[in-house]
Protein backbone atom coordinates (compact mmCIF):
# COMPACT_ATOMS: atom_id res chain seq x y z
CA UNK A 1 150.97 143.47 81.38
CA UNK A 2 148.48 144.50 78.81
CA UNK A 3 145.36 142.14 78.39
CA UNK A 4 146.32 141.05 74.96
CA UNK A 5 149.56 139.41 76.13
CA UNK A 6 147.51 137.77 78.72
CA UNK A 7 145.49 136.26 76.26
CA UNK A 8 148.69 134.69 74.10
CA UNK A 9 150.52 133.30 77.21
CA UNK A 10 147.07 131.71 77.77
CA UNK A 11 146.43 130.44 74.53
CA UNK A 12 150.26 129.30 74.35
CA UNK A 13 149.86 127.44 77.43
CA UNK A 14 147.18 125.81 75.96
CA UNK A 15 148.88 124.31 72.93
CA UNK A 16 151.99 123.29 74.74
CA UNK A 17 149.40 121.12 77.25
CA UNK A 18 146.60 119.44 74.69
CA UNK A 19 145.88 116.66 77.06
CA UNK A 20 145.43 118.87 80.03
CA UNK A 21 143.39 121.14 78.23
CA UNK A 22 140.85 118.50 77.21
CA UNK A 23 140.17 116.65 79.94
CA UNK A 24 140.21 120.14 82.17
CA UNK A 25 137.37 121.21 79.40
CA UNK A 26 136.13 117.44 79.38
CA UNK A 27 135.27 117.54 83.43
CA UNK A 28 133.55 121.14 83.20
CA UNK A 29 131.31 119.65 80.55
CA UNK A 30 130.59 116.62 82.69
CA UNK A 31 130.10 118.67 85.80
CA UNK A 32 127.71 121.52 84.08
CA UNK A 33 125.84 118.51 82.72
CA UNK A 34 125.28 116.62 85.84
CA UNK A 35 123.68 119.68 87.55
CA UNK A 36 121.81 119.99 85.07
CA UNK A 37 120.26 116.40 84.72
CA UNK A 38 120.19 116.88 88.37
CA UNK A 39 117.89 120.05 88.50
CA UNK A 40 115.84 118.53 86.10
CA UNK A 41 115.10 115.38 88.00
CA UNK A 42 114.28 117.67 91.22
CA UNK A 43 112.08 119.89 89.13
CA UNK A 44 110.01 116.68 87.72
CA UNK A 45 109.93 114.94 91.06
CA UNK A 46 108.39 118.43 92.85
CA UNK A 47 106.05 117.97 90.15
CA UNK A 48 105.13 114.68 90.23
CA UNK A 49 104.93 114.90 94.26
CA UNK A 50 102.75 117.81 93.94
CA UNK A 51 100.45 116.01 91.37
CA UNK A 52 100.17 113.26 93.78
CA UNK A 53 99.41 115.67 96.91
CA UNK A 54 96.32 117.42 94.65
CA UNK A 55 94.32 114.01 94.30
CA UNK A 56 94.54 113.33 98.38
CA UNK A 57 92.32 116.64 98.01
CA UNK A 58 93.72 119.64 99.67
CA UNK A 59 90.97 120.23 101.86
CA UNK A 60 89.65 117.13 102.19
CA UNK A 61 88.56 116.07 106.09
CA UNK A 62 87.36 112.09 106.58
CA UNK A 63 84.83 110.99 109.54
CA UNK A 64 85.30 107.22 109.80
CA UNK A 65 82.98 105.01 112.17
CA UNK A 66 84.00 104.45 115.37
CA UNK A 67 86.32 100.90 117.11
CA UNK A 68 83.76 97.99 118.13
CA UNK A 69 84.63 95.47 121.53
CA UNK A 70 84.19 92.32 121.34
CA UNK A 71 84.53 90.39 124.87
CA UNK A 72 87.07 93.30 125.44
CA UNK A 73 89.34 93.19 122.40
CA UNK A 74 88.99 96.02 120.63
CA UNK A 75 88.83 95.43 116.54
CA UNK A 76 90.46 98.62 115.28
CA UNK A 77 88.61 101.50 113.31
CA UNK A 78 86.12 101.20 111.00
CA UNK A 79 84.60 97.95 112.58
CA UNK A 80 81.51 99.22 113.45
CA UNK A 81 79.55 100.48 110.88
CA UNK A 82 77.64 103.46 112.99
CA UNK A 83 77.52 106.23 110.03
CA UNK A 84 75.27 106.16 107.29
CA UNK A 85 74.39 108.38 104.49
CA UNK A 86 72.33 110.36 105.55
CA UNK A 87 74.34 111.24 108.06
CA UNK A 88 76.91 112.49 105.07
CA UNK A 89 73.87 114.45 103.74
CA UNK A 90 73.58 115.81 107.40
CA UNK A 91 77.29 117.20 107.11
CA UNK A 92 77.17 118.92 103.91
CA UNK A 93 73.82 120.47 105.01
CA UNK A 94 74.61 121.65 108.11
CA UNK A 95 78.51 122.35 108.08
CA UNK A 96 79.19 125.99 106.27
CA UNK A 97 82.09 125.85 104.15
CA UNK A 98 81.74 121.44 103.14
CA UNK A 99 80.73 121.59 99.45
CA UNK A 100 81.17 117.78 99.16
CA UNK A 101 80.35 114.88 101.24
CA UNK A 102 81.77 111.33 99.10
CA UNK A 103 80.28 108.61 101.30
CA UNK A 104 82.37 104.74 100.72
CA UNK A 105 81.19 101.55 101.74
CA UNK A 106 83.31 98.62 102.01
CA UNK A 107 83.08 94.89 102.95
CA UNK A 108 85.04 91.44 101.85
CA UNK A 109 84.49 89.51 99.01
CA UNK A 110 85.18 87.06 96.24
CA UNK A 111 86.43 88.07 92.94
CA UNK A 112 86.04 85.36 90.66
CA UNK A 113 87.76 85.46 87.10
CA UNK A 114 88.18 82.20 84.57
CA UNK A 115 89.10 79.63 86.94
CA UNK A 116 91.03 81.67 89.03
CA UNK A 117 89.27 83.38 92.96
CA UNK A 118 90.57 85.83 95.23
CA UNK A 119 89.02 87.05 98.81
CA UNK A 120 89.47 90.65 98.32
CA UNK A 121 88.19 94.05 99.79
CA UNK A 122 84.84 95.68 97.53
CA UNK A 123 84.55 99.38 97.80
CA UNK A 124 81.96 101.20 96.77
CA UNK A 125 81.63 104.79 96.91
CA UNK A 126 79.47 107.98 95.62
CA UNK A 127 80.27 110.74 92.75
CA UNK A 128 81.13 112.85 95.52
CA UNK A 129 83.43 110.65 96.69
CA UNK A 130 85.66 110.85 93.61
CA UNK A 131 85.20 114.71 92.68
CA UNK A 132 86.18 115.45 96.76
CA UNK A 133 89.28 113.49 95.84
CA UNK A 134 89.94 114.85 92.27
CA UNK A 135 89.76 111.28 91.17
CA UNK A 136 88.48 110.37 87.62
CA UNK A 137 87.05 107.02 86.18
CA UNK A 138 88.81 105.33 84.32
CA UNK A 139 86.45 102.85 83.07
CA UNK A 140 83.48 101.14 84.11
């Protein structure tokens, strides 16, 4: 059988089944679509996940102060405040290879607005905290 007759039984087998050949060609459509809605959606969520990943900081390495006991409990970390800035300065002096120390200080506190109060948590932190985190202000 030559390749043109081929062609004619296929296109006459087409025309004697309409139906069948639209809703054949109507699911290939809707599959080739939803792969490619669904590569799209991958690609933008590798991108958005590696956006994310880049203002963690890449490289980034935090010292936190040490636990504190009190009458043998132990508080958790961060409860005694043992590190101060100059011991940040200390770090990026003395450690080849740290080009930024961000030092953050933190403590509870009201935040009062109208008539309206909340006990919250205050942080407060240096330039280098933000650049060593690729963070930007926003305002302020």
């Amino acid at each position: 059988m030559n390749p043109l007759a081929g062609f004619r039984i296929a296109l006459d087998a087409l025309r004697a089944n309409k139906l069948r050949s639209a809703l054949t060609m109507l699911g290939i459509i809707i599959g080739v679509g939803a792969v490619i809605v669904m590569v799209a959606i991958g690609a933008g969520s590798r991108a958005r996940v590696a956006q994310q990943l880049e203002t963690l900081g890449s490289n980034l390495v935090m010292v936190l102060p040490g636990w504190a006991n009190t009458h043998g409990a132990r508080l958790g970390q961060g409860s005694r405040m043992n590190l101060t800035q100059q011991d940040a300065v200390a770090i990026r002096a003395e450690i080849p290879g740290v080009r930024l120390s961000g030092v953050t200080w933190w403590a509870g506190g009201q935040a009062v607005y109208a008539d309206r109060n909340w006990t919250t948590r205050i942080h407060g932190v240096a330039p280098d905290f933000l650049a060593a985190r690729t963070w930007a202000v926003a305002q302020g």
